[in-house]
C-alpha atoms as a PDB file:
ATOM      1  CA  UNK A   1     -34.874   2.811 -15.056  1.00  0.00           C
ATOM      2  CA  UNK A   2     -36.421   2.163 -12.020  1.00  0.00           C
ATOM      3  CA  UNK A   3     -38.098  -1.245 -10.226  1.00  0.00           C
ATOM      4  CA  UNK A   4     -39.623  -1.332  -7.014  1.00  0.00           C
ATOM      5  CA  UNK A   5     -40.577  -4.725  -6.775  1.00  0.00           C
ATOM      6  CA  UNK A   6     -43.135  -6.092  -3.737  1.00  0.00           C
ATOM      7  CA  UNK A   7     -41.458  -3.411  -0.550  1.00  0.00           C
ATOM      8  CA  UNK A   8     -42.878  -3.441   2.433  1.00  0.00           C
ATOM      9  CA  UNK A   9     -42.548  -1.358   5.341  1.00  0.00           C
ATOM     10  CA  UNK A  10     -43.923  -1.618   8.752  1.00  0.00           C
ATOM     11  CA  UNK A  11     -43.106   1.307  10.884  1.00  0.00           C
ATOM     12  CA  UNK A  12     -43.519   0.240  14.921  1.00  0.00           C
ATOM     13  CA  UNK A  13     -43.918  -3.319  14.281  1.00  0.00           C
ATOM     14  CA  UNK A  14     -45.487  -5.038  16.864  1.00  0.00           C
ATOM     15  CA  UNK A  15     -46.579  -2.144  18.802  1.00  0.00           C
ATOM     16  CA  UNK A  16     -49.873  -0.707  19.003  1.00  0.00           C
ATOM     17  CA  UNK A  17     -48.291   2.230  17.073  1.00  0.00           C
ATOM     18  CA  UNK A  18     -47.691  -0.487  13.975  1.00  0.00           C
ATOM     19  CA  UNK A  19     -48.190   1.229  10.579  1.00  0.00           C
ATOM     20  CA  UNK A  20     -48.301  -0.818   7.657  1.00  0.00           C
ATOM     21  CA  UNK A  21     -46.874   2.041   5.364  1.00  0.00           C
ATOM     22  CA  UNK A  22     -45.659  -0.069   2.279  1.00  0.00           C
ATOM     23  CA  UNK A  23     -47.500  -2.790   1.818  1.00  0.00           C
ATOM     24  CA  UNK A  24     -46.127  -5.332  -1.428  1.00  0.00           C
ATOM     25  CA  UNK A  25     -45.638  -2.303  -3.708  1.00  0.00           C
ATOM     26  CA  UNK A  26     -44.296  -2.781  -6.903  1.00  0.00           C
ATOM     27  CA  UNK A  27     -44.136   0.181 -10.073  1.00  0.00           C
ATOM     28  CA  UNK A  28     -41.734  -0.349 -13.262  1.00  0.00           C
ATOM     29  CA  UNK A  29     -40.291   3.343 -14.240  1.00  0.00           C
ATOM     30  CA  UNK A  30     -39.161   3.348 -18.284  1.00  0.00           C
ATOM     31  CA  UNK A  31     -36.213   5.328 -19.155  1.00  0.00           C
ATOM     32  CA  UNK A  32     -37.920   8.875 -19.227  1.00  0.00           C
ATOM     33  CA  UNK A  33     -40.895   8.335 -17.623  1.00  0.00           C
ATOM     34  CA  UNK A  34     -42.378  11.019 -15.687  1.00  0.00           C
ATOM     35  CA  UNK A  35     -44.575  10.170 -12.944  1.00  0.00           C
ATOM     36  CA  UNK A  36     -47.176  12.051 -11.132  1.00  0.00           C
ATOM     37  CA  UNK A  37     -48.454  10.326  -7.229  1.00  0.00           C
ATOM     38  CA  UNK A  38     -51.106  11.401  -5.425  1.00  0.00           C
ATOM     39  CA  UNK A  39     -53.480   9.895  -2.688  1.00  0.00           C
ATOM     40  CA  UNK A  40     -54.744  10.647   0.604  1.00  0.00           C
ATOM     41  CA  UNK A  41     -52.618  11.177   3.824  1.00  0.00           C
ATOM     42  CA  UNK A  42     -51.022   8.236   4.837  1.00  0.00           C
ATOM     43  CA  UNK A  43     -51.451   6.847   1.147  1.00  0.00           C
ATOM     44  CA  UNK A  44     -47.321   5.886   1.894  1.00  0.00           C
ATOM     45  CA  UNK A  45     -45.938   8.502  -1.315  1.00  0.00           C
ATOM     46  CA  UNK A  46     -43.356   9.966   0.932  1.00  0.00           C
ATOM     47  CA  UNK A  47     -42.572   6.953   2.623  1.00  0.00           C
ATOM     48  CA  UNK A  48     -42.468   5.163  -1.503  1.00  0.00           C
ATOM     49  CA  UNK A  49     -39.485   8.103  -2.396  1.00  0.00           C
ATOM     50  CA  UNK A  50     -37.697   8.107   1.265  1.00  0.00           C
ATOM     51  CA  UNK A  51     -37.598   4.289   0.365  1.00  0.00           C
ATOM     52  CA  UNK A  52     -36.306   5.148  -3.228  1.00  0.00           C
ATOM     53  CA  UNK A  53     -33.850   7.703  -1.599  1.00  0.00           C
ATOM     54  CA  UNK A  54     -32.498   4.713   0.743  1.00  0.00           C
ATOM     55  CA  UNK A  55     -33.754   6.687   4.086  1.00  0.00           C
ATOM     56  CA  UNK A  56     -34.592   3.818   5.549  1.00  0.00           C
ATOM     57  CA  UNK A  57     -34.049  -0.166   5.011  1.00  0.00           C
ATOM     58  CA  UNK A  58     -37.309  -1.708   3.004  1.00  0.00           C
ATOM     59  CA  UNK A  59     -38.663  -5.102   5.402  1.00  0.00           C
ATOM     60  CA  UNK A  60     -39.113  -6.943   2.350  1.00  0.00           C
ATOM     61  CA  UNK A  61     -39.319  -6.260  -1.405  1.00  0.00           C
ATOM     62  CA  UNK A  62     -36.005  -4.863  -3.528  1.00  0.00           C
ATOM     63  CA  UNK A  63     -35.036  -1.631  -5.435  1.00  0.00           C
ATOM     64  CA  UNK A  64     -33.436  -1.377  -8.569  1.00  0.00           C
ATOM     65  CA  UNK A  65     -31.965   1.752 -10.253  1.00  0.00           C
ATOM     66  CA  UNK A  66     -30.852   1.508 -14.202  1.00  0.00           C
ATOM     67  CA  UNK A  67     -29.997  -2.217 -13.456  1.00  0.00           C
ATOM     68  CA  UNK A  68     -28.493  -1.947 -10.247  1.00  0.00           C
ATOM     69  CA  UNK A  69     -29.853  -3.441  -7.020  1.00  0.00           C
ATOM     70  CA  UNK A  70     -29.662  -0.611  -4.306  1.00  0.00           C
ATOM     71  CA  UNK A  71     -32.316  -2.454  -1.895  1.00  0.00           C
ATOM     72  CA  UNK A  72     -29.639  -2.977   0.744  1.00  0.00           C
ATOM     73  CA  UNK A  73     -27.267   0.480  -0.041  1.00  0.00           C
ATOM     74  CA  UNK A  74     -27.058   3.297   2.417  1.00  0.00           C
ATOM     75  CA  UNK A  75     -28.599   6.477   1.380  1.00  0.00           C
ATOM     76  CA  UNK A  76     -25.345   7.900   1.118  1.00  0.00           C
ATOM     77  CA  UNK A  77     -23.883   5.463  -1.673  1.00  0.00           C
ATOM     78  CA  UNK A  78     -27.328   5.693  -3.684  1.00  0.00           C
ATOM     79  CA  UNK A  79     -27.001   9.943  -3.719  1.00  0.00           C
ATOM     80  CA  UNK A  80     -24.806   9.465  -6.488  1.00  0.00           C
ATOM     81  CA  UNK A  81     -28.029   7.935  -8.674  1.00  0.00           C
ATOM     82  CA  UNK A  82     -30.515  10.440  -7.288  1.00  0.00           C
ATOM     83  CA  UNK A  83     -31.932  14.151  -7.774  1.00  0.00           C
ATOM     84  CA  UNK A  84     -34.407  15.051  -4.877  1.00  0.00           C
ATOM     85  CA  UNK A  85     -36.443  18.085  -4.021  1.00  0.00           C
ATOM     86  CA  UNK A  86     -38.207  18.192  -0.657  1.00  0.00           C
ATOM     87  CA  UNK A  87     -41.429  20.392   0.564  1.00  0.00           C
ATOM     88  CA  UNK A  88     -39.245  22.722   1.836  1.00  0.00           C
ATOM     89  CA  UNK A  89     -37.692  25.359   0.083  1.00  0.00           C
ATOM     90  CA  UNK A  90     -34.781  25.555   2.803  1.00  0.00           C
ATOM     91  CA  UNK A  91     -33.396  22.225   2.332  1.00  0.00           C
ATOM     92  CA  UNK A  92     -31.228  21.433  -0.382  1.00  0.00           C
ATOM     93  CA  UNK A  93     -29.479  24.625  -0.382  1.00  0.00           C
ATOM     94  CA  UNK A  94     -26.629  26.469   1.837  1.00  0.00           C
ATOM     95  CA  UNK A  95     -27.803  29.473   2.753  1.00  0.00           C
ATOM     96  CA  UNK A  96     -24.515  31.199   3.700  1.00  0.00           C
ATOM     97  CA  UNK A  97     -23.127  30.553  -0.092  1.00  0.00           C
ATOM     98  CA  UNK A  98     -23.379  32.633  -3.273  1.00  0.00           C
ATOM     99  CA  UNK A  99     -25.808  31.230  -5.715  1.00  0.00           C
ATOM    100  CA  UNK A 100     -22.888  29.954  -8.122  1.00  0.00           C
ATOM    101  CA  UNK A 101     -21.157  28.408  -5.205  1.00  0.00           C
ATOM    102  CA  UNK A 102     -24.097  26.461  -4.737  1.00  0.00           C
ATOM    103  CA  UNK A 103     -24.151  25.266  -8.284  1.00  0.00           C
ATOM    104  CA  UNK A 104     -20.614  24.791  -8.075  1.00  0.00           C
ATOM    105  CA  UNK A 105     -21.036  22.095  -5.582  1.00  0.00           C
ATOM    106  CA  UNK A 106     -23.611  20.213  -7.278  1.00  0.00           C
ATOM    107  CA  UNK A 107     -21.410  19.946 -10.474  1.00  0.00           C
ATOM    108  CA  UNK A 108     -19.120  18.344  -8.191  1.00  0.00           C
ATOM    109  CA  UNK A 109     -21.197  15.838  -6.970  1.00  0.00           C
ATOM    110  CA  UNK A 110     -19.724  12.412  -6.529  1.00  0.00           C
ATOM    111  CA  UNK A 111     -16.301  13.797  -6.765  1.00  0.00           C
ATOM    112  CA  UNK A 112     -13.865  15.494  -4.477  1.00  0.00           C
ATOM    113  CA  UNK A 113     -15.772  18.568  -3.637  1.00  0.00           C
ATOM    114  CA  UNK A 114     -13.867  21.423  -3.585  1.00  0.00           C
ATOM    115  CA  UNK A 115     -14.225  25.496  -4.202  1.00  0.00           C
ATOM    116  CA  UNK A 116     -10.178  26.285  -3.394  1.00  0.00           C
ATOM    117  CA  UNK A 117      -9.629  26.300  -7.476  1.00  0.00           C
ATOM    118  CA  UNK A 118     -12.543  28.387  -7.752  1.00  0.00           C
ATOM    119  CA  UNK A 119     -14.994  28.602 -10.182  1.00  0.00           C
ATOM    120  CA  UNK A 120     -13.964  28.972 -14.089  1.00  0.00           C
ATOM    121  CA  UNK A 121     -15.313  31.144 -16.305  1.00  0.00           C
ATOM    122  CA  UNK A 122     -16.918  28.774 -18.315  1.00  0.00           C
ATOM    123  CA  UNK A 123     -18.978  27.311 -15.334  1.00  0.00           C
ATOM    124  CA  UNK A 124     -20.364  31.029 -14.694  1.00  0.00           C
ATOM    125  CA  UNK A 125     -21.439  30.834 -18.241  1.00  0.00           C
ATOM    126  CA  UNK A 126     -23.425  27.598 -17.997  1.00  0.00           C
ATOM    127  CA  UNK A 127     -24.586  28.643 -14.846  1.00  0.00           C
ATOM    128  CA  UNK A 128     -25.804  32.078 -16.123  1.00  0.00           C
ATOM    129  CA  UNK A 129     -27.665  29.776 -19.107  1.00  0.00           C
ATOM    130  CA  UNK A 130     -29.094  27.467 -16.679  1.00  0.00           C
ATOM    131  CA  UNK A 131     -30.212  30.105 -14.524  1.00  0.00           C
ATOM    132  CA  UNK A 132     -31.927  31.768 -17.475  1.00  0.00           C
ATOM    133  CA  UNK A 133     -34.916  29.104 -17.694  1.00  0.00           C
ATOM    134  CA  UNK A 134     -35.804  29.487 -14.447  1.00  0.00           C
ATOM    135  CA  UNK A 135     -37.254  33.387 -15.476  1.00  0.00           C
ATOM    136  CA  UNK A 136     -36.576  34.493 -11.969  1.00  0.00           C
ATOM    137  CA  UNK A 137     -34.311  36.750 -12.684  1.00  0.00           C
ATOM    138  CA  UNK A 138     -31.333  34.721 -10.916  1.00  0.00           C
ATOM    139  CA  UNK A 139     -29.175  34.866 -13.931  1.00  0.00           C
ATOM    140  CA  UNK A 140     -27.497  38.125 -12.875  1.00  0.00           C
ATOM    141  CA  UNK A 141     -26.939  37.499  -9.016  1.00  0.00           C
ATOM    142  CA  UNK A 142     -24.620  34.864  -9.186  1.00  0.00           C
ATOM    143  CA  UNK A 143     -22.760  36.235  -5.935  1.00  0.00           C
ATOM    144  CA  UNK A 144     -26.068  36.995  -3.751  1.00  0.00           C
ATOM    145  CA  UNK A 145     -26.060  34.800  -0.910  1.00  0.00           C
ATOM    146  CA  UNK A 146     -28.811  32.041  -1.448  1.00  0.00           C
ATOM    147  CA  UNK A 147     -30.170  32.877   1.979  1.00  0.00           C
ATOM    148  CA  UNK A 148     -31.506  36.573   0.815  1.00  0.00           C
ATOM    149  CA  UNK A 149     -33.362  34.196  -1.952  1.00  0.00           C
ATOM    150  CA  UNK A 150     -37.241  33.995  -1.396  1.00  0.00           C
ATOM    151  CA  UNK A 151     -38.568  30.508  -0.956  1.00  0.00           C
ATOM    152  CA  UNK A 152     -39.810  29.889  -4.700  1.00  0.00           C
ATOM    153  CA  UNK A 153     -36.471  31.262  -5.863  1.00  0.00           C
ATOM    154  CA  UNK A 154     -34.708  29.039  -3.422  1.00  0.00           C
ATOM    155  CA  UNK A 155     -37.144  25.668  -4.440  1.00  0.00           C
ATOM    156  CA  UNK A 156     -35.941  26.819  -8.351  1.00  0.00           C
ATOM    157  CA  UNK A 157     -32.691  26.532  -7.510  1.00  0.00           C
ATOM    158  CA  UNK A 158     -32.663  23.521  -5.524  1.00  0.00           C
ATOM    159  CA  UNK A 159     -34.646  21.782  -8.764  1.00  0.00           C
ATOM    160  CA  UNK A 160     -31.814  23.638 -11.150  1.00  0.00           C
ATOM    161  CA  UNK A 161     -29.225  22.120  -8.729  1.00  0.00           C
ATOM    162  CA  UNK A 162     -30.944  18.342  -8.045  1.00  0.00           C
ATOM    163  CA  UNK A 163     -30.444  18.355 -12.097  1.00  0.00           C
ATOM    164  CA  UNK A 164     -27.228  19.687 -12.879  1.00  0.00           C
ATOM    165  CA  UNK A 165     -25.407  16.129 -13.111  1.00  0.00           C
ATOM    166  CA  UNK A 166     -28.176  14.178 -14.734  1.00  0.00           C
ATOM    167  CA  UNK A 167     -29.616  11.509 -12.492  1.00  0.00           C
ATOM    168  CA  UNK A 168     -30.676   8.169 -12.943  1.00  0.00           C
ATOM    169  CA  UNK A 169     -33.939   9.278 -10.815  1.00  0.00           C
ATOM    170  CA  UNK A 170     -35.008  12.726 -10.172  1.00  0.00           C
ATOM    171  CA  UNK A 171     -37.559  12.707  -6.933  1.00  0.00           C
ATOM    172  CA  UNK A 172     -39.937  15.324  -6.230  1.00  0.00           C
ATOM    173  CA  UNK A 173     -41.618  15.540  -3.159  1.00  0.00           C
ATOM    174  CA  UNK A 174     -44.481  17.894  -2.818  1.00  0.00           C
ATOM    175  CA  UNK A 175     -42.050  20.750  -3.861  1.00  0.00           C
ATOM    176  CA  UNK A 176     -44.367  23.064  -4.708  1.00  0.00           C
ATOM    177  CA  UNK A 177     -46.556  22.444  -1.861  1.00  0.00           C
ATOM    178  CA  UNK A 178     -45.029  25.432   0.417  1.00  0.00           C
ATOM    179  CA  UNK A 179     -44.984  27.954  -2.220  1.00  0.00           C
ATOM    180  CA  UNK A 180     -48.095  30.739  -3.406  1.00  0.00           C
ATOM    181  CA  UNK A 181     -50.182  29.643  -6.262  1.00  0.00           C
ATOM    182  CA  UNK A 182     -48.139  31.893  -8.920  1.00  0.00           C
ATOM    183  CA  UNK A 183     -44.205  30.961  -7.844  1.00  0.00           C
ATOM    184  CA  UNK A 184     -45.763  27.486  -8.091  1.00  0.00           C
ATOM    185  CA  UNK A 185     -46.730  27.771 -11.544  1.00  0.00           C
ATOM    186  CA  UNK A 186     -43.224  29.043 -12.393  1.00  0.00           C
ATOM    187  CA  UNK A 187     -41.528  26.321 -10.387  1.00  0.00           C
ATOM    188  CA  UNK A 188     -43.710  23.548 -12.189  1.00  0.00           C
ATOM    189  CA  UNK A 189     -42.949  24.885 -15.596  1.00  0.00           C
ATOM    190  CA  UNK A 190     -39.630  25.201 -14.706  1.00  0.00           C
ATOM    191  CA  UNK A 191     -39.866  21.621 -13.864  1.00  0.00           C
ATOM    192  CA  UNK A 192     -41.302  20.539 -17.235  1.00  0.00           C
ATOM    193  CA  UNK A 193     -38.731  22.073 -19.293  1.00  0.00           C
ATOM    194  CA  UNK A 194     -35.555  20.379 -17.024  1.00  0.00           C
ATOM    195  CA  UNK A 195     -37.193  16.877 -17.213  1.00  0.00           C
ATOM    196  CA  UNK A 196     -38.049  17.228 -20.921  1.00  0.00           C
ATOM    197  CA  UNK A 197     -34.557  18.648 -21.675  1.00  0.00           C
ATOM    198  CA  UNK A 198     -32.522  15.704 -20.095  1.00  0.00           C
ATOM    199  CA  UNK A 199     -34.956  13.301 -20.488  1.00  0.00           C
ATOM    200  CA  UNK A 200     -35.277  12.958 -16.874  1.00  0.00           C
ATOM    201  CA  UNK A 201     -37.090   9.573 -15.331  1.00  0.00           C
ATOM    202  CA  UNK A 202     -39.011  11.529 -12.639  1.00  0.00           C
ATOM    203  CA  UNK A 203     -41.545  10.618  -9.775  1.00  0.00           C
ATOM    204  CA  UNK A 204     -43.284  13.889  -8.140  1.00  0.00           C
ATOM    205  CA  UNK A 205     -45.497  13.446  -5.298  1.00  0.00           C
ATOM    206  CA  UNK A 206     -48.144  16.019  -5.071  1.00  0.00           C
ATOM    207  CA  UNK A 207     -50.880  17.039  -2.954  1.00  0.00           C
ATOM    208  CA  UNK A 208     -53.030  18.692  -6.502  1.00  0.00           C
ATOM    209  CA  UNK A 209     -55.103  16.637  -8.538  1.00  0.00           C
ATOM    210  CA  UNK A 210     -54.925  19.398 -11.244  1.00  0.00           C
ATOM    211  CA  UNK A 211     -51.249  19.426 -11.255  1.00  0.00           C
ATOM    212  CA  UNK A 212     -50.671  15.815 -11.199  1.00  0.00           C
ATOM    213  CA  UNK A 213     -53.154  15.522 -14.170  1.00  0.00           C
ATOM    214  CA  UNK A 214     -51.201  18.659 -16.537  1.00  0.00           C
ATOM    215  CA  UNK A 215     -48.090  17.012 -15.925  1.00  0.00           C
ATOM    216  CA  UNK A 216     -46.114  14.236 -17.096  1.00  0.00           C
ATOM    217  CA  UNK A 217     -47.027  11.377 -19.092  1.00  0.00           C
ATOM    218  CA  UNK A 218     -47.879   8.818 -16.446  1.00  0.00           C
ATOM    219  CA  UNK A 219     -49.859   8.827 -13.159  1.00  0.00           C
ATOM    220  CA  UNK A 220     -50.241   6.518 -10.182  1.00  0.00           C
ATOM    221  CA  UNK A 221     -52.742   6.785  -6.925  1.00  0.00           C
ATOM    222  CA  UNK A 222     -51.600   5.302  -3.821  1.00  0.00           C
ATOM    223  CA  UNK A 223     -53.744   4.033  -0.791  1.00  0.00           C
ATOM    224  CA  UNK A 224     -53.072   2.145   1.673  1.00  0.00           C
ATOM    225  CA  UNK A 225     -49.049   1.676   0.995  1.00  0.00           C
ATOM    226  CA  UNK A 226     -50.136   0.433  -2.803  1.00  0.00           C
ATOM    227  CA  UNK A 227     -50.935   1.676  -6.078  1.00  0.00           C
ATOM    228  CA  UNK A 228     -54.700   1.132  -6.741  1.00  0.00           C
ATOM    229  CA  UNK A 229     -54.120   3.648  -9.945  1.00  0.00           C
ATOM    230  CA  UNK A 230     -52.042   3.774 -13.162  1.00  0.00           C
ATOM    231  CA  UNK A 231     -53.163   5.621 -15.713  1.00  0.00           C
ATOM    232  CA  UNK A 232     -50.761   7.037 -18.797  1.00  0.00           C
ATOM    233  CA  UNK A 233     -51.010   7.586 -22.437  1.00  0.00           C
ATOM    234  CA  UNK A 234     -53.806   9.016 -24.242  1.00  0.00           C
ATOM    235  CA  UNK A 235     -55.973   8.311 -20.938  1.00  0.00           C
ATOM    236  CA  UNK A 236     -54.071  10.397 -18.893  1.00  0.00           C
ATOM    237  CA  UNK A 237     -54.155  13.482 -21.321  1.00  0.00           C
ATOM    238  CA  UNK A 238     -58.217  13.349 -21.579  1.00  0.00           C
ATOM    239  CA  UNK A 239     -58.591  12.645 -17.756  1.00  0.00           C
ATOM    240  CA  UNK A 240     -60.361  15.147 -15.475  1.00  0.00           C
ATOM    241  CA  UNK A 241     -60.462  15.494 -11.996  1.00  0.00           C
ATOM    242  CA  UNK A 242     -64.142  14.580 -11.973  1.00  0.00           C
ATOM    243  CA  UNK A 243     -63.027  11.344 -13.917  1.00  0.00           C
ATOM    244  CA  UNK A 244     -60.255  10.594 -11.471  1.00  0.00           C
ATOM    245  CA  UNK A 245     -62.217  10.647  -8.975  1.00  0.00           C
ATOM    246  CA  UNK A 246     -64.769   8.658 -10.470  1.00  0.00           C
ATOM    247  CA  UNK A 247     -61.890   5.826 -10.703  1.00  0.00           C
ATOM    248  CA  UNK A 248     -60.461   5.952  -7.459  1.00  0.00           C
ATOM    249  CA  UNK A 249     -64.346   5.479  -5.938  1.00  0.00           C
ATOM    250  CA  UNK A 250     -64.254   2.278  -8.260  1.00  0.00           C
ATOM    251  CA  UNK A 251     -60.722   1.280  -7.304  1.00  0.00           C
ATOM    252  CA  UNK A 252     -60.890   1.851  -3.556  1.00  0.00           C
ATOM    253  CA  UNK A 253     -64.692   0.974  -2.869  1.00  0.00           C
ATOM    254  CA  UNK A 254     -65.185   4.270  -1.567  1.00  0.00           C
ATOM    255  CA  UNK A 255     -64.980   8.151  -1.870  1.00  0.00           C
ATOM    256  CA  UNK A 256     -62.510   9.988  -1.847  1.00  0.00           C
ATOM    257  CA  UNK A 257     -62.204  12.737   0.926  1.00  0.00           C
ATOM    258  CA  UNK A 258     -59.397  14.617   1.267  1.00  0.00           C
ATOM    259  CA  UNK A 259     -60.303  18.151  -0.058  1.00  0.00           C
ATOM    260  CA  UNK A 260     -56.830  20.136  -0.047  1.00  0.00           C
ATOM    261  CA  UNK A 261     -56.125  17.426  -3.193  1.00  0.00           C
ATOM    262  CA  UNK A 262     -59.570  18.319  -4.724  1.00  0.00           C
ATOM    263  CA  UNK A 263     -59.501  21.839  -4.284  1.00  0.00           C
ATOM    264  CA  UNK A 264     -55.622  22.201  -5.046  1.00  0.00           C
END
């Protein structure tokens, strides 16, 4: 579903503010896959999904989503492939709109967008449903403004509306990262049962070992703009943080020291 084959990307080049931020990075996504990356700051996993996400143009290197080559597409004609979730709970939404409006216009997404016919009675429905398996309680304020949401309930919804027309990719970055510990949880779970329901090729960047571990059934490490980890399978479900440490000491030739990953 998804190949990133040998990107590079040099921020500043030739400068002495030159960042090597990609550097030949290559991972093959299966149809379902979902994909846990973590690693340092700096490791490049924001800069791996902004390239994804066509944010910027790649130096070198090509993307490919379900079969299609979107290396040189804007980021605006490879939308229509992608789900995304940022770190912040107050992007992805419009604040002044009812929650159902919301939804409304990510139903419509890739088509003429447009709230003048309203929305049917059916759509309220599915929306009440979807709303449902969040377990925020969100189900029966379809008409609050989403700006009187708080920030987990806002994160849910973005997730809930990054989901609604099925993607070829969904992206996660670090979305759980600005919320407490318990809305968190909720949003993660929430998270499990949307990518296991659609069957949802996923890649979540996260700053929590533990997380990245009790989630999904594959997981990279980046340093240095390239993978030096890929575990899955039956590895991945007996591995420990202890262990993954161990391995990243072996892969990388030294320790790892960034204790807001560790610590989670």
């Amino acid at each position: 579903m998804l190949k990133i084959e040998q990107i590079v990307k040099v921020f500043n080049p030739g400068t002495v503010n030159e960042k090597v931020a990609l550097n030949g990075l290559t991972l093959h996504l299966e149809d379902g896959d979902f994909c846990t990356v973590i690693g340092g700051n700096g490791a490049g996993k924001s800069t791996m999904l902004n390239a994804v996400a066509g944010v910027f143009p790649v130096d070198s290197g090509s993307i490919i989503i379900d079969g299609v080559d979107v290396t040189k597409l804007s980021e605006h004609k490879r939308a229509k492939y992608i789900g995304r979730v940022f770190q912040d709970p107050m992007t992805g939404t419009a604040a002044t709109m009812q929650i159902e409006e919301n939804l409304a216009l990510a139903q419509r997404r890739g088509k003429t967008r447009s709230l003048k016919i309203g929305i049917t009675k059916a759509e309220r429905a599915r929306y009440r449903e979807l709303l449902k398996l969040l377990d925020l309680g969100l189900e029966d304020r379809l008409t609050s403004k989403v700006g009187l949401l708080s920030g987990g309930q806002r994160q849910a919804l973005t997730l809930l509306m990054a989901s609604l027309v099925r993607p070829k990719l969904l992206l996660l970055d670090e979305h759980t990262a600005a919320l407490d510990p318990k809305t968190a949880a909720k949003v993660l779970e929430a998270t499990e049962k949307i990518v296991a329901r659609d069957h949802l090729t996923t890649l979540m960047v996260t700053h929590n070992m533990k997380d990245a571990i009790a989630h999904g059934n594959r997981l990279i490490m980046m340093k240095d703009g390239r993978i030096i980890l890929d575990i899955r399978g039956e590895e991945k479900k007996k591995l420990t943080v202890e262990d993954l440490l161990e391995k990243f000491n072996v892969a990388s030739g030294e320790e790892f020291a960034n204790d807001r990953m560790i610590l989670g």
